[in-house]
C-alpha atoms as a PDB file:
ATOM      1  CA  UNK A   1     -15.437   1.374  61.551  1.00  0.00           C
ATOM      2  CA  UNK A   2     -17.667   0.156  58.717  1.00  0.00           C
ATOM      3  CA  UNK A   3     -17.684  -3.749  57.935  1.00  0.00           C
ATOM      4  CA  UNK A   4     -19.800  -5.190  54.845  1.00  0.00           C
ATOM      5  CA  UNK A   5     -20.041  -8.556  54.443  1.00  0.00           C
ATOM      6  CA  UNK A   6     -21.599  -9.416  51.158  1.00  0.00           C
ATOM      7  CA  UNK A   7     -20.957 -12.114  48.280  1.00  0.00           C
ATOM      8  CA  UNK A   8     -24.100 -14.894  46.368  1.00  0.00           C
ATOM      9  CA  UNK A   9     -22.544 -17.360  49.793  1.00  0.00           C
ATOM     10  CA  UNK A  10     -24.654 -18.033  52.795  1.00  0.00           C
ATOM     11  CA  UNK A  11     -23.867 -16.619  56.088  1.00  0.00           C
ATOM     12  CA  UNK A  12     -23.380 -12.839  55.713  1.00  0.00           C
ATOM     13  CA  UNK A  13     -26.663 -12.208  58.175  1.00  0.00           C
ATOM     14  CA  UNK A  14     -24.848 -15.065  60.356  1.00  0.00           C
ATOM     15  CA  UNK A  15     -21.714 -13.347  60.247  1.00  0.00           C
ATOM     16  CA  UNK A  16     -23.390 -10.506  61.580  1.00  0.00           C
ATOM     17  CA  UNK A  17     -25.145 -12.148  63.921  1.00  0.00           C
ATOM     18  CA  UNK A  18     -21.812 -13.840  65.487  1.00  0.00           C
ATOM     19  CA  UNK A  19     -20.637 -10.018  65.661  1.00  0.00           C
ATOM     20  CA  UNK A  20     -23.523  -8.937  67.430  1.00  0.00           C
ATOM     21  CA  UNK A  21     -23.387 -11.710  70.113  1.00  0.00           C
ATOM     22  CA  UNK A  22     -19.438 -11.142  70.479  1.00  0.00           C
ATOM     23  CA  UNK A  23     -20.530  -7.198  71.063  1.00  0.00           C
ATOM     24  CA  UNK A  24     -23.228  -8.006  73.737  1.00  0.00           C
ATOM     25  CA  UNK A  25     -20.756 -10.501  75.627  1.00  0.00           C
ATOM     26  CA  UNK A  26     -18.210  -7.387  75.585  1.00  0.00           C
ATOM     27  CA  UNK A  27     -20.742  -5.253  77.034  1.00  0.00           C
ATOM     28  CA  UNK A  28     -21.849  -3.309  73.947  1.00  0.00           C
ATOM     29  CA  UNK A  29     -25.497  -2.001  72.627  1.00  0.00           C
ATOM     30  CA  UNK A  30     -26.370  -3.220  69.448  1.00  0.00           C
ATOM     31  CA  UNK A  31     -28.743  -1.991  66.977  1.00  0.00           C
ATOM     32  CA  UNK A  32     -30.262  -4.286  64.272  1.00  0.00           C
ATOM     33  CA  UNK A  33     -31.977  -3.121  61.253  1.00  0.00           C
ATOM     34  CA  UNK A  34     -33.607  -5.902  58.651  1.00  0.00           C
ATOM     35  CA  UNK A  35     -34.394  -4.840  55.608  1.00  0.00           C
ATOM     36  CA  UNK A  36     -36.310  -6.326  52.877  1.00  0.00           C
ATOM     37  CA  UNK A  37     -37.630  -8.787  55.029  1.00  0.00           C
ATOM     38  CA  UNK A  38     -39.687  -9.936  57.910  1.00  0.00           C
ATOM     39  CA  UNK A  39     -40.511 -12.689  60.055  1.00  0.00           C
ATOM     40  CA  UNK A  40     -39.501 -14.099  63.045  1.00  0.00           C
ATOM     41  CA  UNK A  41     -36.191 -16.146  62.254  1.00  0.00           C
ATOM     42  CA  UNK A  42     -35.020 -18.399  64.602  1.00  0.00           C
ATOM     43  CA  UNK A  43     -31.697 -16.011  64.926  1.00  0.00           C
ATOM     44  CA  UNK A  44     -34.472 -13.083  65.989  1.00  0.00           C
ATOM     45  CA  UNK A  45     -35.406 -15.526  68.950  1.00  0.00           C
ATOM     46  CA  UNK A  46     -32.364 -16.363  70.379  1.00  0.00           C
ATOM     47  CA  UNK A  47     -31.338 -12.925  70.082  1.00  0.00           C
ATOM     48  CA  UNK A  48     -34.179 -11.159  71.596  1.00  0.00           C
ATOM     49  CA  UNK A  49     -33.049 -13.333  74.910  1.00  0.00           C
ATOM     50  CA  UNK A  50     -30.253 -10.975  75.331  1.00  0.00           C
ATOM     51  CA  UNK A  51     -29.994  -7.903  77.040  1.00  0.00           C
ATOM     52  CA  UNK A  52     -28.273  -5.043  74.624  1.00  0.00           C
ATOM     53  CA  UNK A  53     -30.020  -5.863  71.261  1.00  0.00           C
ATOM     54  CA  UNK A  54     -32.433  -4.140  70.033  1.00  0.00           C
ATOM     55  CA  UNK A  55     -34.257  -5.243  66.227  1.00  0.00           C
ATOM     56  CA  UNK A  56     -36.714  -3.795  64.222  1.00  0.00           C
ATOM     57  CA  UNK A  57     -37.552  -4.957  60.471  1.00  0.00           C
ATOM     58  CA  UNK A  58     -38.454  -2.684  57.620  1.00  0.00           C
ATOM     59  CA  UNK A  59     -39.832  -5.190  55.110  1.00  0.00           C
ATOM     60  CA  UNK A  60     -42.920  -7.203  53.981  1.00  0.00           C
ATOM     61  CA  UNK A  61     -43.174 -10.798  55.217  1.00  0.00           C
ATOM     62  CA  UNK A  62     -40.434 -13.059  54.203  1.00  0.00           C
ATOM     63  CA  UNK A  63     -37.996 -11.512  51.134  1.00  0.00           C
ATOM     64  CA  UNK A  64     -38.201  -9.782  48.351  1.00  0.00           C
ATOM     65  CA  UNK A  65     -37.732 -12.411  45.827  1.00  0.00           C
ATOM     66  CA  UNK A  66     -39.711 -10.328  42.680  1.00  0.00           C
ATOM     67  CA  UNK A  67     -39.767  -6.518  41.489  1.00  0.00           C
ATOM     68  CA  UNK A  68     -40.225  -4.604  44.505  1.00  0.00           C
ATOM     69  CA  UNK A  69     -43.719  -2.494  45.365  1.00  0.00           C
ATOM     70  CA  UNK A  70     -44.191   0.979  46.422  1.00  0.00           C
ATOM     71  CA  UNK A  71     -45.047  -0.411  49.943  1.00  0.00           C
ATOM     72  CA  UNK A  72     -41.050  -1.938  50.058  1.00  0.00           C
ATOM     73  CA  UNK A  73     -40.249   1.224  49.169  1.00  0.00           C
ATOM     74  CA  UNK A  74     -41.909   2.824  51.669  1.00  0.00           C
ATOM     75  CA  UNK A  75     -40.823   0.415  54.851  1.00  0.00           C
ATOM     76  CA  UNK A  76     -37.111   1.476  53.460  1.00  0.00           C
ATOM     77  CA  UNK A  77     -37.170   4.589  53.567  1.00  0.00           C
ATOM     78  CA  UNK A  78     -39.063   4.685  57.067  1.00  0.00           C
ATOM     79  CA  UNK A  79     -35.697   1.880  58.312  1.00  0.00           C
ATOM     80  CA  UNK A  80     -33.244   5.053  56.691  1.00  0.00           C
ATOM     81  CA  UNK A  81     -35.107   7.545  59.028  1.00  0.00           C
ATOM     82  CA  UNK A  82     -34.914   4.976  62.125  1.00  0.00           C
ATOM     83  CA  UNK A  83     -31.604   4.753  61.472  1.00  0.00           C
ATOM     84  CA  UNK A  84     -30.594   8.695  61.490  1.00  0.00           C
ATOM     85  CA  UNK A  85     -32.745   8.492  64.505  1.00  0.00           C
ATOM     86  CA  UNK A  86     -30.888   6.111  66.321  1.00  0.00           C
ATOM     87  CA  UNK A  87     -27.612   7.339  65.239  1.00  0.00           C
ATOM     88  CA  UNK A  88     -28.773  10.705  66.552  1.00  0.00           C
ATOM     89  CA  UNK A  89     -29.431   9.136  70.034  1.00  0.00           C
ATOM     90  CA  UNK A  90     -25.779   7.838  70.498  1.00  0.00           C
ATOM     91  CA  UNK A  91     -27.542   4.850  72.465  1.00  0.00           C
ATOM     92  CA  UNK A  92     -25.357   1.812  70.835  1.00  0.00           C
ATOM     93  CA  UNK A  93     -22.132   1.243  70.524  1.00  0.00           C
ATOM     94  CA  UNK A  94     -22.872  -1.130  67.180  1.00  0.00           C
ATOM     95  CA  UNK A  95     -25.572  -1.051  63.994  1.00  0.00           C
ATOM     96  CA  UNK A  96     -26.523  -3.764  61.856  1.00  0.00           C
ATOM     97  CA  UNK A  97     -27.952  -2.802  58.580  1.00  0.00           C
ATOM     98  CA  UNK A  98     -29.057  -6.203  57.713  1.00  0.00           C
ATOM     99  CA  UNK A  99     -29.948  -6.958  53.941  1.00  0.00           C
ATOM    100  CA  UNK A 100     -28.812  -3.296  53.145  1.00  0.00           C
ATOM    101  CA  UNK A 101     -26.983  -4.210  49.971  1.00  0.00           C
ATOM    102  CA  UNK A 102     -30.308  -5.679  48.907  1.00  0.00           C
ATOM    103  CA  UNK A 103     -32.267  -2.620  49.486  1.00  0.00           C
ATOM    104  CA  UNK A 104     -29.453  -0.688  47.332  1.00  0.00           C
ATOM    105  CA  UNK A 105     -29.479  -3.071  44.562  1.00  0.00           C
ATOM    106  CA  UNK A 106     -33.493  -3.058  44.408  1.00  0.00           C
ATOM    107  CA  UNK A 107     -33.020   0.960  43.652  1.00  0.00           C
ATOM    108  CA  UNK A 108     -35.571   1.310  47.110  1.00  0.00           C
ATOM    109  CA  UNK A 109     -32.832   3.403  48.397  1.00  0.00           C
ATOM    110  CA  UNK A 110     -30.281   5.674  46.920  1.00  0.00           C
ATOM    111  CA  UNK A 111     -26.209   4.773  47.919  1.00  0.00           C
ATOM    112  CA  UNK A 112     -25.406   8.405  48.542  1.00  0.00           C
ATOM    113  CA  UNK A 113     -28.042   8.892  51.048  1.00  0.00           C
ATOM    114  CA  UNK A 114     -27.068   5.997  52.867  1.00  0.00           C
ATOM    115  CA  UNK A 115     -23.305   6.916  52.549  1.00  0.00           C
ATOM    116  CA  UNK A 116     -25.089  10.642  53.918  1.00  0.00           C
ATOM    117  CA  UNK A 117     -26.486   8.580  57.076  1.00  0.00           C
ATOM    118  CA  UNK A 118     -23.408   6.544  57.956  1.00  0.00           C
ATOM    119  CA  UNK A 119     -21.539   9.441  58.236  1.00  0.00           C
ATOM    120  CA  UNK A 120     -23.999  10.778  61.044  1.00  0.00           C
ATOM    121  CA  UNK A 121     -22.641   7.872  63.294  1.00  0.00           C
ATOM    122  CA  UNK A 122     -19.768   8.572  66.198  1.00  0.00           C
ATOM    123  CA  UNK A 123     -16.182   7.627  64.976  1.00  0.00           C
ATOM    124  CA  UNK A 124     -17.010   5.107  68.002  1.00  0.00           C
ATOM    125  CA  UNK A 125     -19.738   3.487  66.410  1.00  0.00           C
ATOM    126  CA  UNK A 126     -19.870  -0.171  64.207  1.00  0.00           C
ATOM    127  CA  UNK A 127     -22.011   0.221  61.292  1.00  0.00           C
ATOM    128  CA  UNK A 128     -22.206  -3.326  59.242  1.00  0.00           C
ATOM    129  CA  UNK A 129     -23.777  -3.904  56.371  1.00  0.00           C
ATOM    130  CA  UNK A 130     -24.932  -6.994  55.136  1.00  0.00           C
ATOM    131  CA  UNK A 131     -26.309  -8.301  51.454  1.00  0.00           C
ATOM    132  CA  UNK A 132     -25.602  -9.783  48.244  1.00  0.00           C
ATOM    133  CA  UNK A 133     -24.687  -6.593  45.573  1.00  0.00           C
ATOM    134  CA  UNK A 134     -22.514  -4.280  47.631  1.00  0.00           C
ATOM    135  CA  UNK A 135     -22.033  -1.223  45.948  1.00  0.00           C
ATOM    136  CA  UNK A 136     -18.458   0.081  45.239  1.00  0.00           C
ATOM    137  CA  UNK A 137     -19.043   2.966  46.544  1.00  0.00           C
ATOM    138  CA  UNK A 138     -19.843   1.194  50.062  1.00  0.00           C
ATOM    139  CA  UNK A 139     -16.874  -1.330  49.329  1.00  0.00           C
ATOM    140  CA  UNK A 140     -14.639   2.063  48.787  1.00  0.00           C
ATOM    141  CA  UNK A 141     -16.170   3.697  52.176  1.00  0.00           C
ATOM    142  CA  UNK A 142     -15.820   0.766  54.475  1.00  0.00           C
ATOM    143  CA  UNK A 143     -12.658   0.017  56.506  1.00  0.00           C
ATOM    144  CA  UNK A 144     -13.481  -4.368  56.389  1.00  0.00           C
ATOM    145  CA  UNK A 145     -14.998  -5.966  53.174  1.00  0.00           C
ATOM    146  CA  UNK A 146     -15.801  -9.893  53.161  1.00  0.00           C
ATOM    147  CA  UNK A 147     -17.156 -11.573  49.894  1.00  0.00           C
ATOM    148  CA  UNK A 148     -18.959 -14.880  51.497  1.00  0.00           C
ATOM    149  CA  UNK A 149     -18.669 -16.842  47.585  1.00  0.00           C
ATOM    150  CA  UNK A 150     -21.384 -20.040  47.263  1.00  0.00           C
ATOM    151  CA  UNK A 151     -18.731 -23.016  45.851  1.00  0.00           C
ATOM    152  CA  UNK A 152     -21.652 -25.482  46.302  1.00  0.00           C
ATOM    153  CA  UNK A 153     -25.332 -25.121  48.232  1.00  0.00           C
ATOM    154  CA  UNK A 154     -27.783 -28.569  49.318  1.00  0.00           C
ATOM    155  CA  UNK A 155     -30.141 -25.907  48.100  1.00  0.00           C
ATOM    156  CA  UNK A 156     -29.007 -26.745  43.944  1.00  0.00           C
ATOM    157  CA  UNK A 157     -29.521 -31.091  45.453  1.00  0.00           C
ATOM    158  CA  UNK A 158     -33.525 -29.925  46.396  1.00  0.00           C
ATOM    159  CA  UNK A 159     -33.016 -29.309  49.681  1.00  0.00           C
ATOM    160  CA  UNK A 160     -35.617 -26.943  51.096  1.00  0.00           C
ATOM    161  CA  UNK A 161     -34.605 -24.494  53.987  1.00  0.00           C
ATOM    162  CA  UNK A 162     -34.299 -25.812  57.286  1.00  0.00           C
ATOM    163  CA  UNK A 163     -35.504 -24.689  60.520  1.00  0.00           C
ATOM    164  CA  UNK A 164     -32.606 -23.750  62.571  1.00  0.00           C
ATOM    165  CA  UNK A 165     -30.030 -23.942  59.800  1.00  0.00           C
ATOM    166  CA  UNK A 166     -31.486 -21.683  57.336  1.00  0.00           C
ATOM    167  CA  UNK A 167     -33.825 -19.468  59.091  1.00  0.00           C
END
């Protein structure tokens, strides 16, 4: 099954997230792949506590908030191959593509070639996708789509991000 969870609203990593934890309780192997950004969230700490998750991030420190350079390019395309590799391995039973749609949107990645790479998984296999900008040609592919929509943010009253809340 393929779920994408995208929408301008907070929480589509978090949704993910929730998914992954619900996966690892069940026994299941997940797979996380950030894109377009890097850092050690609080989320990544908690989560690399548990036995059965696995993350790696393809992405410059924090997120691609301008036009992106060669070098986010690059760290894409080296996350597509990671992912045909691990798909290849049949090793978990669940992949994140975190910040995916965001990669697509950017134009650092082509939808058709990851369409061509989510079709490598195992019938078996959950492939999510996260990010604002889903592509209709993921929405059409994907078997679950949720729109997260911002109806008001403390971000718009000055609030900055907060530790443990936000990141």
């Amino acid at each position: 099954m393929i779920q994408v969870y995208t929408g301008n609203g907070k929480g589509k990593t978090s949704a993910a997230i929730g998914i992954a934890i619900r996966a690892v309780g069940a026994g299941l192997k997940v797979y996380i792949a950030q894109f377009c950004k890097k850092g050690l969230y609080s989320e990544l700490k908690a989560l690399k506590k548990l036995k059965g998750i696995k993350i790696e991030q393809f992405g410059r420190s924090g997120f691609i908030k301008k036009k992106p350079k060669k070098k986010d390019w690059i760290l894409v395309q080296h996350g597509l191959q990671r992912i045909k590799e691990v798909i290849a391995k049949k090793s978990y039973d669940m992949i994140i593509l975190d910040e995916i749609n965001i990669a697509l949107h950017l134009g650092l990645l082509k939808v058709s070639d990851l369409i061509d790479t989510i079709k490598l998984a195992s019938k078996d296999t959950e492939i999510i996708l996260t990010g604002r900008y889903a592509p209709s040609k993921i929405i059409e592919i994907a078997d679950l789509v949720s729109k997260i929509e911002e109806l008001k943010h403390y971000y718009k009253k000055g609030v900055k991000a907060r530790k443990g809340i936000d990141y």
